[in-house]
C-alpha atoms as a PDB file:
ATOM      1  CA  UNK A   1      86.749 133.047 105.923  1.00  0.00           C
ATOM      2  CA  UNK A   2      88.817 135.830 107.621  1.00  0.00           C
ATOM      3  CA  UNK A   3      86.522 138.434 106.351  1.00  0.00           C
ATOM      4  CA  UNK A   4      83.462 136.390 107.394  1.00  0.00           C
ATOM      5  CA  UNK A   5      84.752 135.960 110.991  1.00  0.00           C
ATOM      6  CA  UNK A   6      85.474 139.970 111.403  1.00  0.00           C
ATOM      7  CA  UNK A   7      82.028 140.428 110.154  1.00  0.00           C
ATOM      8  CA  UNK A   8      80.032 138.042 112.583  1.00  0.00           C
ATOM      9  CA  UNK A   9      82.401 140.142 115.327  1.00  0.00           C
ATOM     10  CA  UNK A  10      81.554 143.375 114.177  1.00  0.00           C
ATOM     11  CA  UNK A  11      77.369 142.477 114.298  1.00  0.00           C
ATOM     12  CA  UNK A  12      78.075 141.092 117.313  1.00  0.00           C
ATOM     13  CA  UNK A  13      79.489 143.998 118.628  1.00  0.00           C
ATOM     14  CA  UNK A  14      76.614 146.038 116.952  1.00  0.00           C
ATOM     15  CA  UNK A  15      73.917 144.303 118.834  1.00  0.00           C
ATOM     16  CA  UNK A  16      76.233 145.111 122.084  1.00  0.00           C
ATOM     17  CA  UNK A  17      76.042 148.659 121.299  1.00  0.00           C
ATOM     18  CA  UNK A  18      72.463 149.330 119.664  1.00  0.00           C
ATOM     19  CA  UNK A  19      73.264 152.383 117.751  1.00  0.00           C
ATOM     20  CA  UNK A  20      71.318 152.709 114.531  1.00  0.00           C
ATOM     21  CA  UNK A  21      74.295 154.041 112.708  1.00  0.00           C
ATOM     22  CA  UNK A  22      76.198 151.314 113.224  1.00  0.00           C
ATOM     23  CA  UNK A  23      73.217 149.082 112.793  1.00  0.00           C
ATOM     24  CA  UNK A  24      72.632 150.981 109.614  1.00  0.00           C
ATOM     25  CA  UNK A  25      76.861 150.170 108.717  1.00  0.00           C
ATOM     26  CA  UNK A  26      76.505 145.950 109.598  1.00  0.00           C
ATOM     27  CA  UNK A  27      73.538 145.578 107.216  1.00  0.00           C
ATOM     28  CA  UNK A  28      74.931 147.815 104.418  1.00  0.00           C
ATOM     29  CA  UNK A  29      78.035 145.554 104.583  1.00  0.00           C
ATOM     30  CA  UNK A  30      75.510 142.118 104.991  1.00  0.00           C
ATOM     31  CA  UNK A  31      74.093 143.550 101.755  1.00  0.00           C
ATOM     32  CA  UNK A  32      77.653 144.039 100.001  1.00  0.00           C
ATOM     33  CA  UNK A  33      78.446 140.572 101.201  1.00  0.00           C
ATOM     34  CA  UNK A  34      75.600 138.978  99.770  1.00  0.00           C
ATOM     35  CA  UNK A  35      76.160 140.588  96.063  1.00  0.00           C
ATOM     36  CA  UNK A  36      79.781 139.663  96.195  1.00  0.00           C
ATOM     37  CA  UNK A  37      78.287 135.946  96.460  1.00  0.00           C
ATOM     38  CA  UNK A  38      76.028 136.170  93.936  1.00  0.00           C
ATOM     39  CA  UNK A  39      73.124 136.305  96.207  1.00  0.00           C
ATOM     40  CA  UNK A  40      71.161 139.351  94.528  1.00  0.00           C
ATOM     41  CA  UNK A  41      67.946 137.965  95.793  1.00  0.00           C
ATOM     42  CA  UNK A  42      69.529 138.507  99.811  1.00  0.00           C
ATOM     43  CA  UNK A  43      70.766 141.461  99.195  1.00  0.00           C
ATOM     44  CA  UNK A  44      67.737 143.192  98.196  1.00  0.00           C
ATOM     45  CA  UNK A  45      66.432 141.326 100.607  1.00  0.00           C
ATOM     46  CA  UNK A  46      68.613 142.896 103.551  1.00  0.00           C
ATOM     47  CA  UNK A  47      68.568 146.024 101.795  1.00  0.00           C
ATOM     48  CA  UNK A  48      64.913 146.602 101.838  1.00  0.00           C
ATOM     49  CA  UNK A  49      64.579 145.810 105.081  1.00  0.00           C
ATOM     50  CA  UNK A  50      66.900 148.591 105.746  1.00  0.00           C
ATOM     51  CA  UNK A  51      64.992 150.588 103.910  1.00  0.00           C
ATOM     52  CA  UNK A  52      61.572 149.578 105.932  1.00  0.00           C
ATOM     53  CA  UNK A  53      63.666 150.479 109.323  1.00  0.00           C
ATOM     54  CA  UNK A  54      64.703 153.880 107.638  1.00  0.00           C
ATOM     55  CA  UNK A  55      60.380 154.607 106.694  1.00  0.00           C
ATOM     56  CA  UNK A  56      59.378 153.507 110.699  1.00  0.00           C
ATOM     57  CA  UNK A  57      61.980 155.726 112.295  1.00  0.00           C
ATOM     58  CA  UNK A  58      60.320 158.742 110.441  1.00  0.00           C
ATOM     59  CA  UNK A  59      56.848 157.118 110.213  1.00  0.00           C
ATOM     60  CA  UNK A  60      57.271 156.909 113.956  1.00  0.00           C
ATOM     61  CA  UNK A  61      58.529 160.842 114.480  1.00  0.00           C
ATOM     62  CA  UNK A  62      62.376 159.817 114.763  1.00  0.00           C
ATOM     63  CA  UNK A  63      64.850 161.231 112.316  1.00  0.00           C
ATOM     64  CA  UNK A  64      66.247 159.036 109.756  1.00  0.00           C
ATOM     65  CA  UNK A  65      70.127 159.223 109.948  1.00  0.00           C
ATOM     66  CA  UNK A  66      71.720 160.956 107.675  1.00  0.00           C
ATOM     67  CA  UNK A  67      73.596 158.081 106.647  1.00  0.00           C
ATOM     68  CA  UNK A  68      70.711 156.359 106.096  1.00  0.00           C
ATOM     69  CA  UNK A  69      69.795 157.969 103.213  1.00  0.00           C
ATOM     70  CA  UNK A  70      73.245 157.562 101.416  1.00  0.00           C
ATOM     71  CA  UNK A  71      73.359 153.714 102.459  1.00  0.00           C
ATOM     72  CA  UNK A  72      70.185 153.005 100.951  1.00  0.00           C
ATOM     73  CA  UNK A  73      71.390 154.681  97.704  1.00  0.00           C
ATOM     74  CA  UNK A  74      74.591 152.510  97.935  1.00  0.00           C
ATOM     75  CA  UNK A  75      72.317 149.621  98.258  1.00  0.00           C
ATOM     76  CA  UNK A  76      69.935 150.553  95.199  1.00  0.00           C
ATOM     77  CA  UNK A  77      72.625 151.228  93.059  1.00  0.00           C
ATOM     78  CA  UNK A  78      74.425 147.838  94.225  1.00  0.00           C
ATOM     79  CA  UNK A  79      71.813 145.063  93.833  1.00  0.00           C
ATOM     80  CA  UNK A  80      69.512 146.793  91.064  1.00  0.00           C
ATOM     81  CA  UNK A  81      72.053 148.016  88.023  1.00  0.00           C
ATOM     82  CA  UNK A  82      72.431 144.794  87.548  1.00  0.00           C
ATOM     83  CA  UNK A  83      68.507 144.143  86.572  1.00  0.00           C
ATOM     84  CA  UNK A  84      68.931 147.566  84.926  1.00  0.00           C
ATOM     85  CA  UNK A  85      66.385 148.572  87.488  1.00  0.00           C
ATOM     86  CA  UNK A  86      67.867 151.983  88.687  1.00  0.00           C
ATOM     87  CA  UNK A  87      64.979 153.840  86.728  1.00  0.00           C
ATOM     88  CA  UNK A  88      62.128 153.737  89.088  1.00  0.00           C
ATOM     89  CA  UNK A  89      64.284 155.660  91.812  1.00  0.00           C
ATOM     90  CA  UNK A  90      65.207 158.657  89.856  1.00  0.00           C
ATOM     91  CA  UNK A  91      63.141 160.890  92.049  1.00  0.00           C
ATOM     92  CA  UNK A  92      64.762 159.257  95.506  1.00  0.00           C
ATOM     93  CA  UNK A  93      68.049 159.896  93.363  1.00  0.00           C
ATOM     94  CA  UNK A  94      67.003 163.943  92.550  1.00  0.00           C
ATOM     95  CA  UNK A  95      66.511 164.078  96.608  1.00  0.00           C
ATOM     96  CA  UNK A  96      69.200 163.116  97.705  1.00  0.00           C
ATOM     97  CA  UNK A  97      71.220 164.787  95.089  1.00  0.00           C
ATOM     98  CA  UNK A  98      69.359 168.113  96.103  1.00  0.00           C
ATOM     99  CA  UNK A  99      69.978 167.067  99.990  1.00  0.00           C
ATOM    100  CA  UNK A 100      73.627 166.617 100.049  1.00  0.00           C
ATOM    101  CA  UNK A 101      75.641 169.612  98.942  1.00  0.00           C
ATOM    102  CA  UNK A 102      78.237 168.144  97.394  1.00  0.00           C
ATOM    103  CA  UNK A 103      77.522 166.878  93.645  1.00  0.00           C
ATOM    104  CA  UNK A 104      78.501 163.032  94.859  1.00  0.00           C
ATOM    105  CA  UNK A 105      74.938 161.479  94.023  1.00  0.00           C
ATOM    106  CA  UNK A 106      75.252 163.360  90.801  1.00  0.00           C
ATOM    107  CA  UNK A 107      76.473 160.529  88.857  1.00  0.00           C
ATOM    108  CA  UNK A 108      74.074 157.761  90.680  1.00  0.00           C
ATOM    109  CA  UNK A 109      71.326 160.209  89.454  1.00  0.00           C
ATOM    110  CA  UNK A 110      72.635 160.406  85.486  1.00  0.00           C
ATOM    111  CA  UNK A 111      72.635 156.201  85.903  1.00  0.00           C
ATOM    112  CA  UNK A 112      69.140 156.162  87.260  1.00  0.00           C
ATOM    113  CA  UNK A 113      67.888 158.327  85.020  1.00  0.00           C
ATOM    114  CA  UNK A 114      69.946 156.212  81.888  1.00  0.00           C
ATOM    115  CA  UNK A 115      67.796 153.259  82.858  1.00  0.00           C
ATOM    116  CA  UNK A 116      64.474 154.560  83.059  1.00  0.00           C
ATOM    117  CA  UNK A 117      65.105 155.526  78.786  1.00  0.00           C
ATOM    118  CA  UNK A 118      65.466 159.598  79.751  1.00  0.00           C
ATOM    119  CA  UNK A 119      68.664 159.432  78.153  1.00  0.00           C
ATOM    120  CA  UNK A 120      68.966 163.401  76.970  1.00  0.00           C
ATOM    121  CA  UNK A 121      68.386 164.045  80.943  1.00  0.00           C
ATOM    122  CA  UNK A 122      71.420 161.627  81.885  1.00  0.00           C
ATOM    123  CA  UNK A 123      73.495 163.061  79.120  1.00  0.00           C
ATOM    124  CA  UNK A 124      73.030 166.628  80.411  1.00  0.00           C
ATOM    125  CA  UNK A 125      74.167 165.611  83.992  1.00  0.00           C
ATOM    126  CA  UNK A 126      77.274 163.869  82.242  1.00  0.00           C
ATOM    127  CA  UNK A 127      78.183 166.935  80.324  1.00  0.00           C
ATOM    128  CA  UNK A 128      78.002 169.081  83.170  1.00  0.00           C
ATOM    129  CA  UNK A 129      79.928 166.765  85.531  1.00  0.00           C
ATOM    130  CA  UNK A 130      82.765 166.161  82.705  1.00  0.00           C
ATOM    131  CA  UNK A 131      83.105 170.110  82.486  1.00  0.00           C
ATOM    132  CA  UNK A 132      86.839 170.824  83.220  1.00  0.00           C
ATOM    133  CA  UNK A 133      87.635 167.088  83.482  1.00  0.00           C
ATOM    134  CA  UNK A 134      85.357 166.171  86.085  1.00  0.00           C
ATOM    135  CA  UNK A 135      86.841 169.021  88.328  1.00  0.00           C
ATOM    136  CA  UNK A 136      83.646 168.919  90.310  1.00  0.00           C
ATOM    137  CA  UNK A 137      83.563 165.471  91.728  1.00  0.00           C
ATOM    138  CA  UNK A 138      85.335 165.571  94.753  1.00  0.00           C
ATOM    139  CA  UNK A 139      88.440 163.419  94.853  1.00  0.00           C
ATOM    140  CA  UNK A 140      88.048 161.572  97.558  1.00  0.00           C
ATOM    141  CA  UNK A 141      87.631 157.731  98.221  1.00  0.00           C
ATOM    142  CA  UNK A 142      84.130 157.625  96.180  1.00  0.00           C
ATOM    143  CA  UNK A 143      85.934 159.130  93.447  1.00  0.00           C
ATOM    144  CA  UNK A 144      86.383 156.097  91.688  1.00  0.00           C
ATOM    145  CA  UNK A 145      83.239 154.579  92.365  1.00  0.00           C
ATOM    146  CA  UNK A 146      81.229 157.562  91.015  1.00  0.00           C
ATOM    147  CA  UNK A 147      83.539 157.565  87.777  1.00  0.00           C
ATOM    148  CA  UNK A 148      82.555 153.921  87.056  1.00  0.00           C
ATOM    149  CA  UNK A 149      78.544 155.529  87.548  1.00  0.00           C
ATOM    150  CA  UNK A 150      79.426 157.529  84.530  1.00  0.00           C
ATOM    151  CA  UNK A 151      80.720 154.887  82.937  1.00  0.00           C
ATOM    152  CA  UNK A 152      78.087 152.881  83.363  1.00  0.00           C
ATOM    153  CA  UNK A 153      75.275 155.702  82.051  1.00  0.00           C
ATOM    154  CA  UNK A 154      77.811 156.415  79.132  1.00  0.00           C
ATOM    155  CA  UNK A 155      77.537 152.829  78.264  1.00  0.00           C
ATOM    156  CA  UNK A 156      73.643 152.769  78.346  1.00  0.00           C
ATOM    157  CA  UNK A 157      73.734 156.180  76.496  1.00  0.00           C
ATOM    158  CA  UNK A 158      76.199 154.761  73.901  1.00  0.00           C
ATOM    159  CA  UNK A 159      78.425 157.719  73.503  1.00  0.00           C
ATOM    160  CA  UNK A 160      81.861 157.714  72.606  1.00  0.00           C
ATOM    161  CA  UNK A 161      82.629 161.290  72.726  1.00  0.00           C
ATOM    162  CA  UNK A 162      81.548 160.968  76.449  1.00  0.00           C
ATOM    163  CA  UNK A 163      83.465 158.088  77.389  1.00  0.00           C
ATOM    164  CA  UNK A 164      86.865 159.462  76.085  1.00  0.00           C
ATOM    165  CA  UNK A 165      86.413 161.816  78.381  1.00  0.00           C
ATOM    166  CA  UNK A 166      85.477 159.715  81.766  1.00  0.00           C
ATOM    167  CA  UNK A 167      88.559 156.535  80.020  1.00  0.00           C
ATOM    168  CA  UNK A 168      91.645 158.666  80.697  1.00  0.00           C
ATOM    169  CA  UNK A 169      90.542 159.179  84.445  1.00  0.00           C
ATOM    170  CA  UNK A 170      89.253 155.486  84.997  1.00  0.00           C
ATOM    171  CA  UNK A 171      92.710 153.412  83.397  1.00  0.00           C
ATOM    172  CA  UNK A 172      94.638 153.323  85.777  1.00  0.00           C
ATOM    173  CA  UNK A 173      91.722 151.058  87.845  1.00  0.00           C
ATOM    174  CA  UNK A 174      90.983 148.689  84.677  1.00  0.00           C
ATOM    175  CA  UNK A 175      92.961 145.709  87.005  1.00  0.00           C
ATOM    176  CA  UNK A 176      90.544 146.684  89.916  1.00  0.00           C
ATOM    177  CA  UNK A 177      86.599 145.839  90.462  1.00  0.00           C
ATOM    178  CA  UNK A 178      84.997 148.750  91.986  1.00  0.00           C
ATOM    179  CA  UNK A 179      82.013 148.310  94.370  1.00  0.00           C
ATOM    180  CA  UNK A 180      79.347 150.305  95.482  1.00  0.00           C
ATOM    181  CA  UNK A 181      78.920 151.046  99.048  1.00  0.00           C
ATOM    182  CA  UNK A 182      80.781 149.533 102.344  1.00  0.00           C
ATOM    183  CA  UNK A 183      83.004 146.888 100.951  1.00  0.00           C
ATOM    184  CA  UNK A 184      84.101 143.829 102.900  1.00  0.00           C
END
């Protein structure tokens, strides 16, 4: 209830303000709060109309944020592994992993491509992430998110040699539940 009440503040304050970042923020969070009540069917709701607001702003010769982007990849990854219906947005997953510099999509992009059955494509992009003990991920607070990605495409790949490598790294979270995206 706590949670709930800070949230109806913060969109009210968001409709104060009108910026489409933080417009961009309240409905990423609306769409984390509906998964984390079951609701998959608002959630992909919300999120695709995020999405549609994302397409007019550069159907209409605005810029999408560069959040944007990144959100709507949170989003994807949050209301469709579930279905096991990351495969159809492999190639929004290859952009974005080619349009931010650092290899952070990486691992949302090995997941994606797990579920659309290219599995020697996702194993690739595991190997070369695990190199050196993951060394390349930054470790930052999306660390641990990104290692449960992996995870979750070493699952779908079956592979034991590759999850003894991402289990060391992930054990001391097994008492936590990792989300994906803004969490409330």
């Amino acid at each position: 209830d706590e949670a709930d009440a800070h949230l109806a503040r913060h969109a009210e304050l968001v409709a104060a303000a009108q910026q489409p970042a933080l417009q961009i923020h309240r409905d990423a969070v609306r769409t984390m709060r509906a998964a984390l009540e079951g609701d998959y069917e608002r959630a992909i709701r919300i999120a695709r109309e995020l999405s549609e607001r994302g397409e007019r702003d550069e159907a209409e010769g605005r810029l999408r944020s560069p959040i944007h982007a990144q959100i709507h990849a949170a989003n994807l990854l949050l209301v469709l592994n579930e279905r096991s219906e990351l495969g159809p947005h492999t190639a929004f997953f290859e952009r974005l992993t080619q349009q931010v510099a650092a290899p952070g999509w990486r691992p949302a992009l090995a997941w994606a491509q797990a579920q659309a059955g290219r599995f020697e494509l996702a194993r690739e992009l595991i190997e070369a992430m695990s190199a050196d003990g993951f060394s390349a991920l930054p470790r930052d607070s999306n660390f641990v998110p990104r290692l449960a990605q992996i995870a979750h495409a070493i699952g779908e790949l079956r592979d034991a040699t590759l999850a003894a490598r991402v289990e060391p790294l992930l054990e001391p979270y097994g008492g936590s539940w990792v989300v994906f995206g803004p969490s409330t």
